[in-house]
Protein backbone atom coordinates (compact mmCIF):
# COMPACT_ATOMS: atom_id res chain seq x y z
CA UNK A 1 61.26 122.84 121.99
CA UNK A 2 61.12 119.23 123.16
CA UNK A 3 60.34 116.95 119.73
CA UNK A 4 58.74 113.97 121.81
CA UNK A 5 55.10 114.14 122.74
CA UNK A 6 54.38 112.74 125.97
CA UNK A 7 54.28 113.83 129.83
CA UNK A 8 56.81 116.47 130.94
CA UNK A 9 60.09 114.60 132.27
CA UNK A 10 59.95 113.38 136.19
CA UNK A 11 63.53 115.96 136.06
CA UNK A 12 61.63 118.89 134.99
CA UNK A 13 58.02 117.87 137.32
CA UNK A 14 60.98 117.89 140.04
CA UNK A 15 62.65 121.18 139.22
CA UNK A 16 59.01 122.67 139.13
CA UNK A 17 58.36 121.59 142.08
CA UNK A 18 61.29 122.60 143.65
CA UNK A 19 61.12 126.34 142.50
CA UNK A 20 57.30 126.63 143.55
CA UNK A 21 58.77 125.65 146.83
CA UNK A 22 61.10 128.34 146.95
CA UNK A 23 58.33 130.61 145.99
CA UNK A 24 55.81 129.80 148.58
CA UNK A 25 58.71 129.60 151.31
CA UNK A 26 59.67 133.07 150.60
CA UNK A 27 56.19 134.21 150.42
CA UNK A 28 57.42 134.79 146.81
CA UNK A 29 60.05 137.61 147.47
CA UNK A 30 63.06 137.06 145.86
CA UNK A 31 65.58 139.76 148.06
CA UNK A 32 66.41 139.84 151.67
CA UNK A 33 66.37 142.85 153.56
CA UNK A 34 69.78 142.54 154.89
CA UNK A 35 73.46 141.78 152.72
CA UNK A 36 73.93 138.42 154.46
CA UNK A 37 77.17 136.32 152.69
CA UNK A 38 76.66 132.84 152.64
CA UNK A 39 79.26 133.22 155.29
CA UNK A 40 77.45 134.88 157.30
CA UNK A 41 77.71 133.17 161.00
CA UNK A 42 74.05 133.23 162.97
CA UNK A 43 73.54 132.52 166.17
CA UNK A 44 70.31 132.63 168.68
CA UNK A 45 68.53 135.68 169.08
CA UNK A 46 66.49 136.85 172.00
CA UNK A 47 62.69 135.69 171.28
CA UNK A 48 61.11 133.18 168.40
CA UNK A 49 58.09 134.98 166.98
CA UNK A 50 54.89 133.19 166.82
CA UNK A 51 53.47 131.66 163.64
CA UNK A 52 56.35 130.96 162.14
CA UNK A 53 57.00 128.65 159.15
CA UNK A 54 58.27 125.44 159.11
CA UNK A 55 61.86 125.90 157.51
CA UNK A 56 61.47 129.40 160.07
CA UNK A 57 61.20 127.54 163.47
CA UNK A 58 63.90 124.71 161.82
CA UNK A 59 66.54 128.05 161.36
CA UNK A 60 66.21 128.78 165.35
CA UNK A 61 66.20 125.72 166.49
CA UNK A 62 69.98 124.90 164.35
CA UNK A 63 71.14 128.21 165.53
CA UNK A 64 70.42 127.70 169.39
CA UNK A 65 72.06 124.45 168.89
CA UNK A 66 75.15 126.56 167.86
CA UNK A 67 76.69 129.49 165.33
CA UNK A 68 76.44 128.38 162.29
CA UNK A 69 77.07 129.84 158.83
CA UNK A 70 73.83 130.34 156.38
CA UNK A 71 75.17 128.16 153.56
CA UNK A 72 75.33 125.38 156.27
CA UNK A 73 71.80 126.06 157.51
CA UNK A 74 71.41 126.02 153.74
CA UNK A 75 72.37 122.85 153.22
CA UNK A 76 70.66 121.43 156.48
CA UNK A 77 67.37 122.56 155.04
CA UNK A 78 68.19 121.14 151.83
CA UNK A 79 66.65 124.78 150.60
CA UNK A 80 68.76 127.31 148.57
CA UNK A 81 70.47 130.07 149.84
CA UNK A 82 68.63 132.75 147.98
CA UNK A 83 65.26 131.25 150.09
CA UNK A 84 67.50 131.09 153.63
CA UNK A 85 68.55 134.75 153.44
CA UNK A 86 65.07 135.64 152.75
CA UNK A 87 64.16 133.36 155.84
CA UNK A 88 67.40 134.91 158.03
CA UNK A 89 66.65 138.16 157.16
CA UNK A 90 63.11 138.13 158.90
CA UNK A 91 64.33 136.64 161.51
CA UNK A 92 67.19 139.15 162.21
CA UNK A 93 63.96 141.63 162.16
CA UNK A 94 61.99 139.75 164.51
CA UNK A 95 64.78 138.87 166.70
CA UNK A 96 64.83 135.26 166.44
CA UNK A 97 68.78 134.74 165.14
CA UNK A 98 71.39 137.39 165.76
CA UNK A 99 74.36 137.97 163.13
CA UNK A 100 77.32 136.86 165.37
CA UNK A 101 80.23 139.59 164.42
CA UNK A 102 83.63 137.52 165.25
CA UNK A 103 86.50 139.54 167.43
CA UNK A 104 88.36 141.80 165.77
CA UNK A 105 91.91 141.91 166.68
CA UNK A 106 93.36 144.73 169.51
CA UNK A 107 94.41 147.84 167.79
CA UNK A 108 98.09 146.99 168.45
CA UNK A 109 97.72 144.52 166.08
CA UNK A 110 96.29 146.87 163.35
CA UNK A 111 99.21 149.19 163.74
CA UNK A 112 101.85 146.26 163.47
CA UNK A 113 99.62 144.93 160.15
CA UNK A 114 99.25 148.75 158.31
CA UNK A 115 102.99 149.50 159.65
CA UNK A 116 104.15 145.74 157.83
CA UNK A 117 101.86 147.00 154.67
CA UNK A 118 103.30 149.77 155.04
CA UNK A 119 106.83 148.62 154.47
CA UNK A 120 106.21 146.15 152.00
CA UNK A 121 104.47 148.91 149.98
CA UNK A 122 107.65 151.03 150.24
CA UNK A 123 109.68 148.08 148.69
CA UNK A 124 107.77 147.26 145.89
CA UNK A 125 107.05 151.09 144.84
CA UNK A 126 110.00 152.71 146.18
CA UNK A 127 109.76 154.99 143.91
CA UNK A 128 106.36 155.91 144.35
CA UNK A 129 105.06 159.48 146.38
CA UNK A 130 101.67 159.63 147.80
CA UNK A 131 99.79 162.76 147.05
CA UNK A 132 96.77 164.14 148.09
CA UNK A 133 93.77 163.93 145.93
């Protein structure tokens, strides 16, 4: 406990402030309804809801500018990530952003990378035998 009498710290009005933010941003859930990584590239979706929140509306608008990753929309919002991928994820629902999903590579390149695996995992345990579990 704090041993000086006196008005709270401007630090700690600050971080209260902050997390009562986060709160009424989120409508005070704490867990997205999607597994979004902070990695997670977003792009536009097909229609902005109405009524939308402030930090909501500021999400489409960055992603229509381009993809971006939610740790950068993060950081553009100067909000934390936990509050963005509760944001993101009702968007996704209402259709507003769009998880972009990169190209994967041709399957000819999947067979060249398991048969590589492959052989390196023959060198290393070349002793090994594979059985069926």
């Amino acid at each position: 406990m704090n041993s000086r009498s006196g008005p709270p710290s401007l630090a700690a009005a600050d971080e209260t402030a902050s997390i009562v933010r986060l709160y009424a941003v989120t409508d005070g859930r704490t867990r997205a309804r999607h597994h979004l990584s902070m990695h997670t590239v977003l792009g536009p979706g097909r229609r902005p809801p109405r009524g939308m929140s402030e930090e909501s509306v500021r999400i489409v608008e960055l992603c229509r500018q381009r993809r971006r990753p939610l740790v950068e929309l993060a950081g553009t919002l100067g909000l934390h990530v936990a509050a963005v991928t509760v944001l993101v994820s009702d968007l996704i629902d209402a259709g507003a952003v769009n998880v972009h999903v990169p190209d994967v590579p041709g399957k000819e390149r999947d067979v060249q990378m398991l048969q590589a695996l492959s052989a390196a995992l023959k060198r290393r345990y070349s002793g090994a035998t594979a059985g069926a579990g």
